[in-house]
Protein backbone atom coordinates (compact mmCIF):
# COMPACT_ATOMS: atom_id res chain seq x y z
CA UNK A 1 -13.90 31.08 -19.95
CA UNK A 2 -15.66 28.43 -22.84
CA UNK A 3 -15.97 24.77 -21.52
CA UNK A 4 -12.86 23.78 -23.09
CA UNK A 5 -10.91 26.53 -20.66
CA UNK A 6 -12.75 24.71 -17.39
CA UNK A 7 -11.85 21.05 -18.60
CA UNK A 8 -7.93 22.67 -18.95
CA UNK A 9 -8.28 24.38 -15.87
CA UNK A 10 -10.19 20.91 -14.09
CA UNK A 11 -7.73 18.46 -15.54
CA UNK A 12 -4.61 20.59 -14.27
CA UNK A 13 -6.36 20.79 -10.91
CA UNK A 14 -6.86 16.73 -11.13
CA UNK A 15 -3.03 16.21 -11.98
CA UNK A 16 -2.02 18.68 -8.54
CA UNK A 17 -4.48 16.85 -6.95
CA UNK A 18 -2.64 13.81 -7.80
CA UNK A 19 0.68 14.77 -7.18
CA UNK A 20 0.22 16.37 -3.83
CA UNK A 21 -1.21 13.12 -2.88
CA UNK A 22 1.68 10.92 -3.54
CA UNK A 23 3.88 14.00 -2.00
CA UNK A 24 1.99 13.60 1.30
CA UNK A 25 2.36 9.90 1.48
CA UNK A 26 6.04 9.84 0.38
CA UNK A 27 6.60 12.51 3.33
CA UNK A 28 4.76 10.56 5.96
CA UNK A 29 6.33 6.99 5.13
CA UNK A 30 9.52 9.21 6.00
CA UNK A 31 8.66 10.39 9.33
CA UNK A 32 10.20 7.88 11.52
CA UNK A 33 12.38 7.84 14.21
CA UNK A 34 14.93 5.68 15.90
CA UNK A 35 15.40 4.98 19.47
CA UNK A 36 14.94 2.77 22.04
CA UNK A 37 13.16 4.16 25.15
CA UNK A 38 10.16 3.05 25.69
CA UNK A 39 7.21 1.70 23.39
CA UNK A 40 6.33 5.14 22.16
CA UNK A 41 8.07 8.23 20.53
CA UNK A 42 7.24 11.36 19.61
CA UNK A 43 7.37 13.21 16.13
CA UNK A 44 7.38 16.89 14.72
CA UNK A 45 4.97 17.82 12.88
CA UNK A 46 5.11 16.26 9.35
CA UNK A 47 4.41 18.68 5.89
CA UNK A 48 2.68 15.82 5.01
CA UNK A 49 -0.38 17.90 6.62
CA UNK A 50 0.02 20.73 4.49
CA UNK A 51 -0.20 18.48 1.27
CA UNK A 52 -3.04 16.79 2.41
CA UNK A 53 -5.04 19.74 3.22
CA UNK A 54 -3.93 21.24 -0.24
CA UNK A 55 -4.89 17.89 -1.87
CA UNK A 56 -8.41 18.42 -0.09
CA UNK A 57 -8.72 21.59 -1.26
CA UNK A 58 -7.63 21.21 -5.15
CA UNK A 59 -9.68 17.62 -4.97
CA UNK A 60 -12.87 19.68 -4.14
CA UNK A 61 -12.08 22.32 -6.58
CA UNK A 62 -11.69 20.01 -9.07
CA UNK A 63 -14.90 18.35 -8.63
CA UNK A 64 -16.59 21.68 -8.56
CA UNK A 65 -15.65 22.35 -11.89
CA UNK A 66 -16.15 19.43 -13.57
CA UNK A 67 -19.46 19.27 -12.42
CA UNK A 68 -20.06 23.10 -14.05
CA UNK A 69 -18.29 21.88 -17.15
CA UNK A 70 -20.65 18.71 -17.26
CA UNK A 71 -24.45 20.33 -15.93
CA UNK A 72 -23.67 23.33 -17.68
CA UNK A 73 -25.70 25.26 -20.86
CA UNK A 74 -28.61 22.17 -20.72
CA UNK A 75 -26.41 19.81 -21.43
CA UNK A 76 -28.34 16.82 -19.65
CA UNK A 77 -31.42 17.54 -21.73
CA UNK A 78 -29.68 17.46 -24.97
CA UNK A 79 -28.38 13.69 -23.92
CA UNK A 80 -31.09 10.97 -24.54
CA UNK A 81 -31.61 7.75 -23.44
CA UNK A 82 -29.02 5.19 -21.91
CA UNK A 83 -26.39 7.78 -22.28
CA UNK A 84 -28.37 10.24 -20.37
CA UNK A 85 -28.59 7.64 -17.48
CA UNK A 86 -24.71 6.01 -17.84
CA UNK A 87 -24.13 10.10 -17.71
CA UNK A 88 -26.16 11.19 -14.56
CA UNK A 89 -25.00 7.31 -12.87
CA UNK A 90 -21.25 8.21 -13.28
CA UNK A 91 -22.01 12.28 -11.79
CA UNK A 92 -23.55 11.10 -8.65
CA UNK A 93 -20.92 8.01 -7.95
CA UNK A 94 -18.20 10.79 -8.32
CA UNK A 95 -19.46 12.72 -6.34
CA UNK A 96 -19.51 10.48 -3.67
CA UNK A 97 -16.32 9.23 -3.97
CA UNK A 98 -14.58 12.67 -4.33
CA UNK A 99 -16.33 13.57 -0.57
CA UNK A 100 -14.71 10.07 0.66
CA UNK A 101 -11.32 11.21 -1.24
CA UNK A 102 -10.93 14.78 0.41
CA UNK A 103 -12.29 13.44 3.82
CA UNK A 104 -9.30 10.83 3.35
CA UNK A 105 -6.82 13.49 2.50
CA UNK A 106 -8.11 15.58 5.67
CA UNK A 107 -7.52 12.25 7.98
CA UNK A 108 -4.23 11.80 6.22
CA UNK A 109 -3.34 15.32 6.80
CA UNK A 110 -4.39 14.87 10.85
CA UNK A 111 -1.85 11.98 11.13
CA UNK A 112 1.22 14.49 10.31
CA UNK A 113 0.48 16.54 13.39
CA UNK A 114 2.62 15.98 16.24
CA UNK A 115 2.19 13.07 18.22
CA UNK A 116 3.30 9.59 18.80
CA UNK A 117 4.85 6.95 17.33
CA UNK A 118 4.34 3.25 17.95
CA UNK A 119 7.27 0.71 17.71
CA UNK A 120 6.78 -1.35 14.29
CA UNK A 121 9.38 -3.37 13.36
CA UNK A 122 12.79 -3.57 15.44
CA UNK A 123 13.48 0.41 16.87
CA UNK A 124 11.95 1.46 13.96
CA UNK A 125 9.07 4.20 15.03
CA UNK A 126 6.83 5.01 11.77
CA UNK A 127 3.43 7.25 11.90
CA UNK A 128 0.76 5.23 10.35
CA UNK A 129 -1.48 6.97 7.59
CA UNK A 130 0.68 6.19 4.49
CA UNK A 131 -1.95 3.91 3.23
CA UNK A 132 -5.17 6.22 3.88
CA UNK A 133 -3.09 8.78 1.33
CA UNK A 134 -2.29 6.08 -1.62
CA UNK A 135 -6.52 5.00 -1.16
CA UNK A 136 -7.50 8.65 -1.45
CA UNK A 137 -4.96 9.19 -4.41
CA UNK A 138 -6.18 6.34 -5.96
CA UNK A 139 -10.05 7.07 -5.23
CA UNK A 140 -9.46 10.22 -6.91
CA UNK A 141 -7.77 8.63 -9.62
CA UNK A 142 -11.54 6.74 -10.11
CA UNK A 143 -13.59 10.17 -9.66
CA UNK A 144 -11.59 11.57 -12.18
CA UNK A 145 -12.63 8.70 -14.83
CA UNK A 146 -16.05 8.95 -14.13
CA UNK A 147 -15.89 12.78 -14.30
CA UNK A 148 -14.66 12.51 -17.76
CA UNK A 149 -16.73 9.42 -18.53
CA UNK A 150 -19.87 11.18 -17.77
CA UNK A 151 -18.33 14.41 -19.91
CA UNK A 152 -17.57 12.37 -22.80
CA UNK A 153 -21.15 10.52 -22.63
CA UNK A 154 -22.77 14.64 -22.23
CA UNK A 155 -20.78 16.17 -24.85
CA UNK A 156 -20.81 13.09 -27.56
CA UNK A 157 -22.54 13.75 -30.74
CA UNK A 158 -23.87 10.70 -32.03
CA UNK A 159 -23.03 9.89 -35.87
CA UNK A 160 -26.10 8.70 -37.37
């Protein structure tokens, strides 16, 4: 597989990674539960988990093989200068932020086992975690502009 078949396979990977993440929080801003004993009640567990843990998973993979497609064949020695540096500056700030992203999807994924349910507004019973799901989604969202920032600055040809 050329480096045009991993950027396919990477940005296909990036898209799942996306959509599983907005599955998972639509799913757990629908577990709630109505009732009125007590300040507490329980839930099921939620599939939310499952998409979160596949989110984690395809987030990592992703980042994996962007990072082959980018260090890949020498390319950071053919780079020069401020490009070089922009390049290398956007690789290590995604890869931080895709560890934060998948370690958000895991916690989001931990809030759809079974458990409890505080009272929120009225009877209404809702299991927090929505919100850690949409910041992960959008984190990723970032890493994967500064994976194909730091591509684009690689892989550019310059046009003198």
């Amino acid at each position: 597989m050329g480096k045009k078949g991993i950027m396919v396979v990477t940005s296909i990977l990036a898209v799942m990674t996306i959509v599983f993440g907005v599955i998972s929080a639509i799913l757990l801003a629908l577990k709630h539960h109505q009732d009125d004993r007590g300040e507490f009640s329980t839930y099921r567990r939620s599939p939310a988990m499952t998409c979160g843990v596949v989110a984690a998973v395809l987030a990592s993979m992703t980042q994996i093989l962007a990072s082959v497609a980018i260090c890949c064949c020498g390319a950071w020695r053919r780079t020069k200068g401020a490009k070089r540096i922009a390049a290398v500056v956007f690789f290590i700030i995604s890869w931080v932020l895709a560890v934060i992203a998948v370690l958000l999807f895991l916690a989001g994924g931990m809030l759809g086992f079974e458990g409890s349910a505080k009272k929120t507004v009225g009877n209404a019973r809702i299991v927090g975690g929505v919100g850690i799901f949409v910041i992960a989604t959008f984190l990723f969202l970032v890493v994967a502009a500064l994976e194909v920032a730091s591509y684009r600055l690689v892989r550019k040809k310059d046009h003198y």
